[in-house]
Protein backbone atom coordinates (compact mmCIF):
# COMPACT_ATOMS: atom_id res chain seq x y z
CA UNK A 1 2.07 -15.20 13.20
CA UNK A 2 1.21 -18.73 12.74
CA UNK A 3 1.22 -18.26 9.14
CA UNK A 4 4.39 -16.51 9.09
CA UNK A 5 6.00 -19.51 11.01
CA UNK A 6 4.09 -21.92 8.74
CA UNK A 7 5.29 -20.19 5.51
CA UNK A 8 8.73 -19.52 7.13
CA UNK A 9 9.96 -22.80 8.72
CA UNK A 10 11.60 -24.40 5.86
CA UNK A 11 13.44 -21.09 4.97
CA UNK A 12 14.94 -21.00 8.46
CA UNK A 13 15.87 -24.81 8.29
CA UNK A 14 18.02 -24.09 5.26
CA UNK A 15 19.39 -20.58 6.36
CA UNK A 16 19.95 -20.45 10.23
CA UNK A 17 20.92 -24.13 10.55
CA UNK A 18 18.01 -25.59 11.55
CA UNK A 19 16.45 -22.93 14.03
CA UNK A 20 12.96 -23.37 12.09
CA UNK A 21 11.98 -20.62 15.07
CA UNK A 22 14.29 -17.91 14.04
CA UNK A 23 11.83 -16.16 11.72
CA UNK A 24 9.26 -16.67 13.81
CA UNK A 25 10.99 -14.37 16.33
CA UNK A 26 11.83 -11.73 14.68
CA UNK A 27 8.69 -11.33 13.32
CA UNK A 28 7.01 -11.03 16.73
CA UNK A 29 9.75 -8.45 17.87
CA UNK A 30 8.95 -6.59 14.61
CA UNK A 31 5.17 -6.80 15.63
CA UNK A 32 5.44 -5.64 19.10
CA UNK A 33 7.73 -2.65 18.26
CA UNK A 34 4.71 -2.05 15.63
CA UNK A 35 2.39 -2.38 18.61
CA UNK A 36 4.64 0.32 20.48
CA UNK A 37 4.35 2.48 16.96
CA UNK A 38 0.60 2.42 16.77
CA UNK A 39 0.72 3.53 20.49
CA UNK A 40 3.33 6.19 19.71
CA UNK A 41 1.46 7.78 16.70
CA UNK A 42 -1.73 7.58 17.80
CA UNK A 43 -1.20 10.05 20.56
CA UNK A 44 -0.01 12.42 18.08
CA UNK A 45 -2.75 15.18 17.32
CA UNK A 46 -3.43 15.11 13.06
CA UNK A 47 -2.34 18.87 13.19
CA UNK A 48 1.31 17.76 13.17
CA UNK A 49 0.87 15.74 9.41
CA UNK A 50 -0.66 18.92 8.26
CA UNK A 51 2.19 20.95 9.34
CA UNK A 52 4.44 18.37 8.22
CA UNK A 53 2.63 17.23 5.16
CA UNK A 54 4.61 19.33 2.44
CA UNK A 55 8.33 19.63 3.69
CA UNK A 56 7.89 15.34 3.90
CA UNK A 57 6.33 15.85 0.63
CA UNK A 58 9.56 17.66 -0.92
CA UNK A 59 12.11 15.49 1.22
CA UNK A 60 10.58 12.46 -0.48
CA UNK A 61 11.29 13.47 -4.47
CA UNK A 62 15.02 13.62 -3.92
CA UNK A 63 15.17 10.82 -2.04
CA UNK A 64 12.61 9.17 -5.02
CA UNK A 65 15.15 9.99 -7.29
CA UNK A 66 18.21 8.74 -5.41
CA UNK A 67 16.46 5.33 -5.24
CA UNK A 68 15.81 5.81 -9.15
CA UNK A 69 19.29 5.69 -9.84
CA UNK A 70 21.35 4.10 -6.89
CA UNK A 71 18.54 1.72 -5.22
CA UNK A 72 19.48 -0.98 -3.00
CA UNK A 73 18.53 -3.89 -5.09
CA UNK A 74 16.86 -6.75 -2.32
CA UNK A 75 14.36 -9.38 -3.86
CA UNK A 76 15.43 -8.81 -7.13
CA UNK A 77 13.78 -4.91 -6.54
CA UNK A 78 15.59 -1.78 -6.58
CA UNK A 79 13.19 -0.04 -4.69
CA UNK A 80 15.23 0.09 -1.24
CA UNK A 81 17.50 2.85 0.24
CA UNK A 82 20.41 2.61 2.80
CA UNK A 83 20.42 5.14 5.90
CA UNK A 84 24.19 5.83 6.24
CA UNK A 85 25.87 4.19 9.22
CA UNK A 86 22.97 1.79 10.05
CA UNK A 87 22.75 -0.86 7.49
CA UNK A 88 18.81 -0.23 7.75
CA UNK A 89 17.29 -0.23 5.02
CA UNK A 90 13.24 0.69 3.39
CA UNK A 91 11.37 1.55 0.48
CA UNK A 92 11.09 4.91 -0.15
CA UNK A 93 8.20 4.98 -2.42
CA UNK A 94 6.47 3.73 1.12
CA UNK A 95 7.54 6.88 2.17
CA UNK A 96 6.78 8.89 -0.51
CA UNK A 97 2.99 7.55 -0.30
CA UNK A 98 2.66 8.88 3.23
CA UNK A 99 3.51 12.03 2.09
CA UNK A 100 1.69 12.30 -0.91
CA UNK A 101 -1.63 11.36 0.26
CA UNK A 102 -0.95 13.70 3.25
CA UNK A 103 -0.25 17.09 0.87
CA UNK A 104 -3.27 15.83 -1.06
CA UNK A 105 -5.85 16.12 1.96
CA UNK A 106 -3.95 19.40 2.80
CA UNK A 107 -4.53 20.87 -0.31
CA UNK A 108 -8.39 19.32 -0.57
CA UNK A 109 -9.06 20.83 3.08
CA UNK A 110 -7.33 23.65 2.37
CA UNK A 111 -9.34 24.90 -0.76
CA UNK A 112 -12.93 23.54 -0.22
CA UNK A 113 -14.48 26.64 -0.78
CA UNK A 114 -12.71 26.98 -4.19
CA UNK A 115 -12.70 23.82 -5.27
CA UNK A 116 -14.36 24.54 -8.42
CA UNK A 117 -10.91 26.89 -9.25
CA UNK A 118 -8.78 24.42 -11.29
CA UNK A 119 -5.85 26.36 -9.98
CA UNK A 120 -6.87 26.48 -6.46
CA UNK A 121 -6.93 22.39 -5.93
CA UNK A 122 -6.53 20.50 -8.84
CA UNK A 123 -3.43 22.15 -10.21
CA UNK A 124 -1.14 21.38 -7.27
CA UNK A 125 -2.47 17.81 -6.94
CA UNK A 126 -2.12 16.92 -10.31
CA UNK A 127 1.77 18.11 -10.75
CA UNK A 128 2.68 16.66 -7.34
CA UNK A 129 1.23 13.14 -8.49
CA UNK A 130 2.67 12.78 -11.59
CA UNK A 131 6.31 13.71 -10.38
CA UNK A 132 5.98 11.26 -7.73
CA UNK A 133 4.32 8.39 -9.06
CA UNK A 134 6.51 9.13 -12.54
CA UNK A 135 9.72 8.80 -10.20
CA UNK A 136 7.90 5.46 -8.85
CA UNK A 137 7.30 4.05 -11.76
CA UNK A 138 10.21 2.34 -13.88
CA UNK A 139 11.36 0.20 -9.79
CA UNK A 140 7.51 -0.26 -8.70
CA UNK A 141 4.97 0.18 -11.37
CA UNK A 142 2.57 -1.24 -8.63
CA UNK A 143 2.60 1.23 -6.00
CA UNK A 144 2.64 4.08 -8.47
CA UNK A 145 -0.92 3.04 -10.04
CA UNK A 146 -2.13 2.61 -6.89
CA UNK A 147 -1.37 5.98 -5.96
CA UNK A 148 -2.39 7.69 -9.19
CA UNK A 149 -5.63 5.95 -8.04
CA UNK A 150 -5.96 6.53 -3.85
CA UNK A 151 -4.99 10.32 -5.64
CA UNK A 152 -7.61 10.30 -8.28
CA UNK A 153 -9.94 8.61 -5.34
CA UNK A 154 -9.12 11.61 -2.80
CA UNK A 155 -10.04 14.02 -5.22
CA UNK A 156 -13.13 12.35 -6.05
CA UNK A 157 -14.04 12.50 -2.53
CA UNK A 158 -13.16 16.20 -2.25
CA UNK A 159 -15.92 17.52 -4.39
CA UNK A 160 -13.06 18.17 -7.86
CA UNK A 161 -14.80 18.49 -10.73
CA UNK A 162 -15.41 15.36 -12.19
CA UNK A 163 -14.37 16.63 -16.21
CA UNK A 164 -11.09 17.32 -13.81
CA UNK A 165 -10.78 14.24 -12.72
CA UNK A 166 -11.73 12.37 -16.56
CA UNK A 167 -8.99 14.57 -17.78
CA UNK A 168 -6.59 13.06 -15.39
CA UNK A 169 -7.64 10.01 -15.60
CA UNK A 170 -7.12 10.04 -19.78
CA UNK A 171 -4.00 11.61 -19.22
CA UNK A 172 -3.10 8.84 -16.86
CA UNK A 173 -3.95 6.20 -19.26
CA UNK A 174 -2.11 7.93 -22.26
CA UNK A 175 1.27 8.03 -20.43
CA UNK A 176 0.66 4.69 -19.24
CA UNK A 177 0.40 3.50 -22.48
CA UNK A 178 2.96 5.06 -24.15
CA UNK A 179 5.43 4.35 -21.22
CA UNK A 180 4.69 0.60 -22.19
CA UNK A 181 5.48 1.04 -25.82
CA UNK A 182 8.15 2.20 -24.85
CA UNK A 183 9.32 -0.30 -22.56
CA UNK A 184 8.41 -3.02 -24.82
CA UNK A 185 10.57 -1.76 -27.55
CA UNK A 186 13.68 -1.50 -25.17
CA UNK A 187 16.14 -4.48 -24.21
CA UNK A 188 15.33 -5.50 -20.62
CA UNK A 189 17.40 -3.72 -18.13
CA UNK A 190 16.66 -4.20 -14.48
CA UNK A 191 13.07 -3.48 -13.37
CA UNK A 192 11.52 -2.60 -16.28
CA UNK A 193 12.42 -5.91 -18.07
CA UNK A 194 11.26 -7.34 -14.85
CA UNK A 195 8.00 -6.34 -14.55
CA UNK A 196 8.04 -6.52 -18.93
CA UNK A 197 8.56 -9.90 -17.99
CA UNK A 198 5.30 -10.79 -15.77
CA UNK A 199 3.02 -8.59 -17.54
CA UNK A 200 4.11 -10.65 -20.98
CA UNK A 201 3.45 -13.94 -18.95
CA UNK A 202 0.15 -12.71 -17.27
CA UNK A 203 -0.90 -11.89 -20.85
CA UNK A 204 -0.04 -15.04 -22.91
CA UNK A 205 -0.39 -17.25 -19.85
CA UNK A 206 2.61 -18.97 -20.43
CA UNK A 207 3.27 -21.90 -17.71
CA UNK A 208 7.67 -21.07 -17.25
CA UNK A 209 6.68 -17.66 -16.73
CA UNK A 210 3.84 -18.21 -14.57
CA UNK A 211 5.57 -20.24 -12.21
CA UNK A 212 4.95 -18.31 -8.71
CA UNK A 213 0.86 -17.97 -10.16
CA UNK A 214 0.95 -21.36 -10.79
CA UNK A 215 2.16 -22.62 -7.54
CA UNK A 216 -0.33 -20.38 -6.01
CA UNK A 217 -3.23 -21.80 -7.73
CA UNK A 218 -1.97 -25.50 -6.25
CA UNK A 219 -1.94 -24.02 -2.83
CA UNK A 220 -5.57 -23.00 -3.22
CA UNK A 221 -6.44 -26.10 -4.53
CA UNK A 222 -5.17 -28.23 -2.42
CA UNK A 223 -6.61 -26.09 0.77
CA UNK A 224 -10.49 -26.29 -0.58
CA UNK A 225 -12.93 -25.28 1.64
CA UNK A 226 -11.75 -25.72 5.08
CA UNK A 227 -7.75 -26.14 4.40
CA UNK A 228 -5.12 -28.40 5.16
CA UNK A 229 -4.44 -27.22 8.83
CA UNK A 230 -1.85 -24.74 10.50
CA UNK A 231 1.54 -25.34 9.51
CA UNK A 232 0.79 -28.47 7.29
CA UNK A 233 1.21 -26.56 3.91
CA UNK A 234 2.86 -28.13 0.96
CA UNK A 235 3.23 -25.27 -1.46
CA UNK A 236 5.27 -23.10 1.31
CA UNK A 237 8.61 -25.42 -0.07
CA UNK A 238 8.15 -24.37 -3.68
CA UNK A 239 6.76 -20.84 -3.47
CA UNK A 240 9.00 -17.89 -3.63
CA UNK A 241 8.58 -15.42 -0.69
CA UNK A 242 5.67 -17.54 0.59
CA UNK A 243 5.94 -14.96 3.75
CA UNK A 244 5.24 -11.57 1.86
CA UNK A 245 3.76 -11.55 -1.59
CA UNK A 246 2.22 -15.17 -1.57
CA UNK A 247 1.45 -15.10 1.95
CA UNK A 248 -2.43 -15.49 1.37
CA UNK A 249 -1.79 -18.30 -0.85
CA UNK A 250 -0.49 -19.62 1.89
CA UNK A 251 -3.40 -19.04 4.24
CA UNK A 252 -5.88 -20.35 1.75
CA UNK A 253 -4.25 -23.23 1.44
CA UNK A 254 -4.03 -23.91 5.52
CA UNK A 255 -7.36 -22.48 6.38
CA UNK A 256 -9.36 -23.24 3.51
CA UNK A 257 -11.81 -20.90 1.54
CA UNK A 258 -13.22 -19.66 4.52
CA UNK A 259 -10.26 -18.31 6.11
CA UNK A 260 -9.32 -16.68 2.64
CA UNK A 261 -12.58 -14.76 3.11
CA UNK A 262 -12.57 -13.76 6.95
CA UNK A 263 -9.08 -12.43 5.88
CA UNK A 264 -10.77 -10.14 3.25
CA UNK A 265 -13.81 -9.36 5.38
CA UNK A 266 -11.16 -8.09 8.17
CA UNK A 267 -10.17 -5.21 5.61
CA UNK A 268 -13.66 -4.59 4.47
CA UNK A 269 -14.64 -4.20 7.98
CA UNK A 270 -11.69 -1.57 8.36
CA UNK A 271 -12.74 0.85 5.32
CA UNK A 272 -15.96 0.20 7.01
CA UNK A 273 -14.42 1.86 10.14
CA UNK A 274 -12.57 4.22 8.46
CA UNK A 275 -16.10 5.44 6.27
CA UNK A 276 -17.69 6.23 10.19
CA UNK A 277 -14.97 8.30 11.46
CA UNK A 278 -14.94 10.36 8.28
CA UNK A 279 -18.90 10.94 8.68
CA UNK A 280 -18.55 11.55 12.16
CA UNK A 281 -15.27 14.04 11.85
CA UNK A 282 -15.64 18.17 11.64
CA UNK A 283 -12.47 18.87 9.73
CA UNK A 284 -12.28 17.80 5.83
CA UNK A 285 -8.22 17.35 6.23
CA UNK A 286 -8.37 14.29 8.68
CA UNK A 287 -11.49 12.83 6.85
CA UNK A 288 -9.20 13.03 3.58
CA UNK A 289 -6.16 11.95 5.29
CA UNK A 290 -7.79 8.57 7.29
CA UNK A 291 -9.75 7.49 3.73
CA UNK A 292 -6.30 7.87 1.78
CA UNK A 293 -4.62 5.88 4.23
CA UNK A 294 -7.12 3.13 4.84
CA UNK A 295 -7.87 2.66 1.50
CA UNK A 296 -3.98 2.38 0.56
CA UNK A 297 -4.04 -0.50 3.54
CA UNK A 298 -7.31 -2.38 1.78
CA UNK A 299 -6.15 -1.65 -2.17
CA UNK A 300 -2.52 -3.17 -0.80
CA UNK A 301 -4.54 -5.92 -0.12
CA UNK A 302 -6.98 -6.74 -2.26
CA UNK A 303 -3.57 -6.24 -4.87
CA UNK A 304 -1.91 -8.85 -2.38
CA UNK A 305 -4.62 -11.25 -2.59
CA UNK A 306 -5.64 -10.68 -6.05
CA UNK A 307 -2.13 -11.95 -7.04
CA UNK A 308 -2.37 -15.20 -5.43
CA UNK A 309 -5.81 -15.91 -7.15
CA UNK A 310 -4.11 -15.09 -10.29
CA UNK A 311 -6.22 -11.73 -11.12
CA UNK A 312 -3.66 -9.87 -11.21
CA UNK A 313 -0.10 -10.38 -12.47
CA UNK A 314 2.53 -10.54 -9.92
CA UNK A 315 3.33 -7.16 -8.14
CA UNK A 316 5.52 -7.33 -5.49
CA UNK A 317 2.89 -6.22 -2.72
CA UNK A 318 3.10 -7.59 0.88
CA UNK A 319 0.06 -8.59 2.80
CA UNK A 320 -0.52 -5.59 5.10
CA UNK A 321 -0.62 -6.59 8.39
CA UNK A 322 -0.13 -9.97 7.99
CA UNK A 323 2.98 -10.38 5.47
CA UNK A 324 6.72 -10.88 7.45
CA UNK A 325 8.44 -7.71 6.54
CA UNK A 326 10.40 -5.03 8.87
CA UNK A 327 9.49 -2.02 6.81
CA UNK A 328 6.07 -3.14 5.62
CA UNK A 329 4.86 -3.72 9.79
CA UNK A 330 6.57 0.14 10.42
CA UNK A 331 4.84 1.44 7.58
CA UNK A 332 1.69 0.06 8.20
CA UNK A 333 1.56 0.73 11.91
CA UNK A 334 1.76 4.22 11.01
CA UNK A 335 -0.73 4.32 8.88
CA UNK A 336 -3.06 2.60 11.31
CA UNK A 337 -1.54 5.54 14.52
CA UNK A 338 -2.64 8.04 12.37
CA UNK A 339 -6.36 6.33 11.99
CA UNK A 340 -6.59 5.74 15.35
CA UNK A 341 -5.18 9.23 16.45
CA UNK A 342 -7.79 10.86 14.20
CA UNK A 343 -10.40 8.50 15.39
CA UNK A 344 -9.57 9.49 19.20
CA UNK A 345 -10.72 12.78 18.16
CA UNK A 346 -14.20 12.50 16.59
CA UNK A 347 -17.33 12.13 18.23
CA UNK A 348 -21.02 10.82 17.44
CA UNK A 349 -22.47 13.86 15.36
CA UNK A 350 -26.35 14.47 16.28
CA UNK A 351 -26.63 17.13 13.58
CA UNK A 352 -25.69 16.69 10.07
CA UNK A 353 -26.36 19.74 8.56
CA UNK A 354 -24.43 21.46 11.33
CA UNK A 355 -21.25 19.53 10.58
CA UNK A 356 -21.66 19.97 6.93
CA UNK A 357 -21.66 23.72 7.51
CA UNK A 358 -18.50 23.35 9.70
CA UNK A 359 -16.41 21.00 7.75
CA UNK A 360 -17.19 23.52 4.63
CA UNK A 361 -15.45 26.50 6.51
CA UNK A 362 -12.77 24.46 8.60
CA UNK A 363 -9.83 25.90 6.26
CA UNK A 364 -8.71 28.07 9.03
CA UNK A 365 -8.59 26.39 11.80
CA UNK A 366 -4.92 25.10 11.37
């Protein structure tokens, strides 16, 4: 929160005439109510995102396609979608990777025993990903590779055959490719020219284009090992969206290198978490369903941070967690309810080979 304040104050100065608190705020309502999510979901029992896991799956492609064509544009993004009547308004490709990941672990549970049957698993998976993260892709090329890849990574996990998974993978990187000749060949029109745009810039480093990477790379500078201090950063006045997608440009340049690294050890430490529940659960679907999730949270992150060091070109991706954001603190406090409900149900196992045997004939048992 202090960094949200930090990165926030001169924002509110300008916009809600001098109330350099307002921001603060909201963001700690929007945290609590997360809080009171996390509490909510986590008493849920994982058998209900099993149940659920394919009619969210097909409610999310129309509304994926909706977006496609009549987005809300915010941030210069059309990724957002109205709800009728409330003026609230989220990212459905959020959505959509809920639901995805959660038919994925279905499927995987589901079809252990013939996992080998390229029609039993694989099939399924494969045409579900590509419609969604193809409906993803010209508003939020971003969240659509990381997807393909928490998809591809799921898979991995669930024993597909790994000539499968090379096959997708090529296939991936074909349509990829041809997807940006095409783009670069078309006049720029809304977020394709966009992100046309940064990945040109990234590529030839060029300094007008780079501006938001450039302004990052001050902020680290100028923080160095140990930072400037809470709430004394300079770079906050000529960053855009300091708050969300440069927010850890912002925290390296406060609290130095090392608070740059405790930030990324924090999210290390939760796949770490996340890596003993699935050993110690006996049922594949919320082993699948907690890695998907938890690495969605760290790869978010590591895209997040990766951004501000300049590794990556910009990308739009908030700071799970940490960046100010209604829908991004909802989203993510699901995510963590549903690790935390599934972690509520595991226990220490004392015999391995016994819960091998049961997690390899747990399809039934839903």
């Amino acid at each position: 929160m202090l960094t949200v304040f930090s990165a926030t104050g001169t924002l509110a100065y300008k916009k809600m005439g001098g109330n350099t608190s307002y921001f603060l705020f909201r963001h700690g309502a929007f945290l609590v109510f997360g809080v009171g999510i996390v509490f909510l979901v986590h008493n849920i029992s994982y058998k209900v995102y099993y149940a659920l896991s394919q009619m969210l799956l097909y409610l999310s492609v129309p509304l994926l396609a909706w977006t496609l064509f009549k987005g809300v544009s915010l941030n210069e993004a059309a990724r957002w979608i109205t709800l009728p009547g409330t003026g609230i308004s989220f990212q459905t490709s959020d959505f959509a990777k809920f639901a995805l990941i959660m038919y994925v672990a279905r499927v995987l549970s589901r079809n252990q025993e013939q996992i080998a049957d390229i029609k039993a698993a694989f099939q399924p998976i494969l045409i579900w990903t590509l419609i969604v993260c193809g409906l993803i892709l010209p508003a939020n090329f971003s969240t659509a590779a990381m997807l393909f890849v928490i998809c591809v990574v799921l898979m991995f996990i669930g024993r597909v055959k790994m000539k499968h998974l090379l096959g997708l993978v090529g296939a991936g990187i074909i349509a990829l490719t041809l997807f940006i000749a095409l783009v670069w060949n078309m006049p720029d029109k809304g977020r394709i020219g966009t992100w046309k745009a940064r990945i040109e810039s990234f590529i030839n480093d060029d300094s007008e284009g780079n501006y938001q990477s450039n302004q990052a790379k001050i902020a680290i500078v100028q923080g160095g090992l140990f930072g400037r201090g809470p709430g004394n950063s300079i770079q906050r006045n000529f960053l855009p969206h300091p708050y969300s997608d440069f927010i850890y440009a912002i925290i390296l340049e406060e609290y130095g290198l090392l608070g740059g690294v405790i930030i990324l050890l924090l999210y290390l430490f939760l796949l770490y978490r996340v890596g003993i529940i699935v050993r110690n659960s006996q049922r594949t679907f919320p082993a699948f369903l907690v890695v998907g999730l938890a690495f969605s949270l760290v790869f978010q992150a590591l895209l997040n941070m990766g951004v501000a060091v300049n590794v990556f070109p910009v990308t739009g991706q908030t700071l799970p967690f940490v960046s100010m954001g209604g829908t991004s603190i909802i989203f993510t406090s699901v995510a963590f309810g549903i690790i935390l409900s599934v972690s509520r149900t595991v226990q220490p196992i004392k015999d391995p080979i016994a819960n091998e045997l049961e997690i390899e004939t747990d399809e039934d048992n839903y």
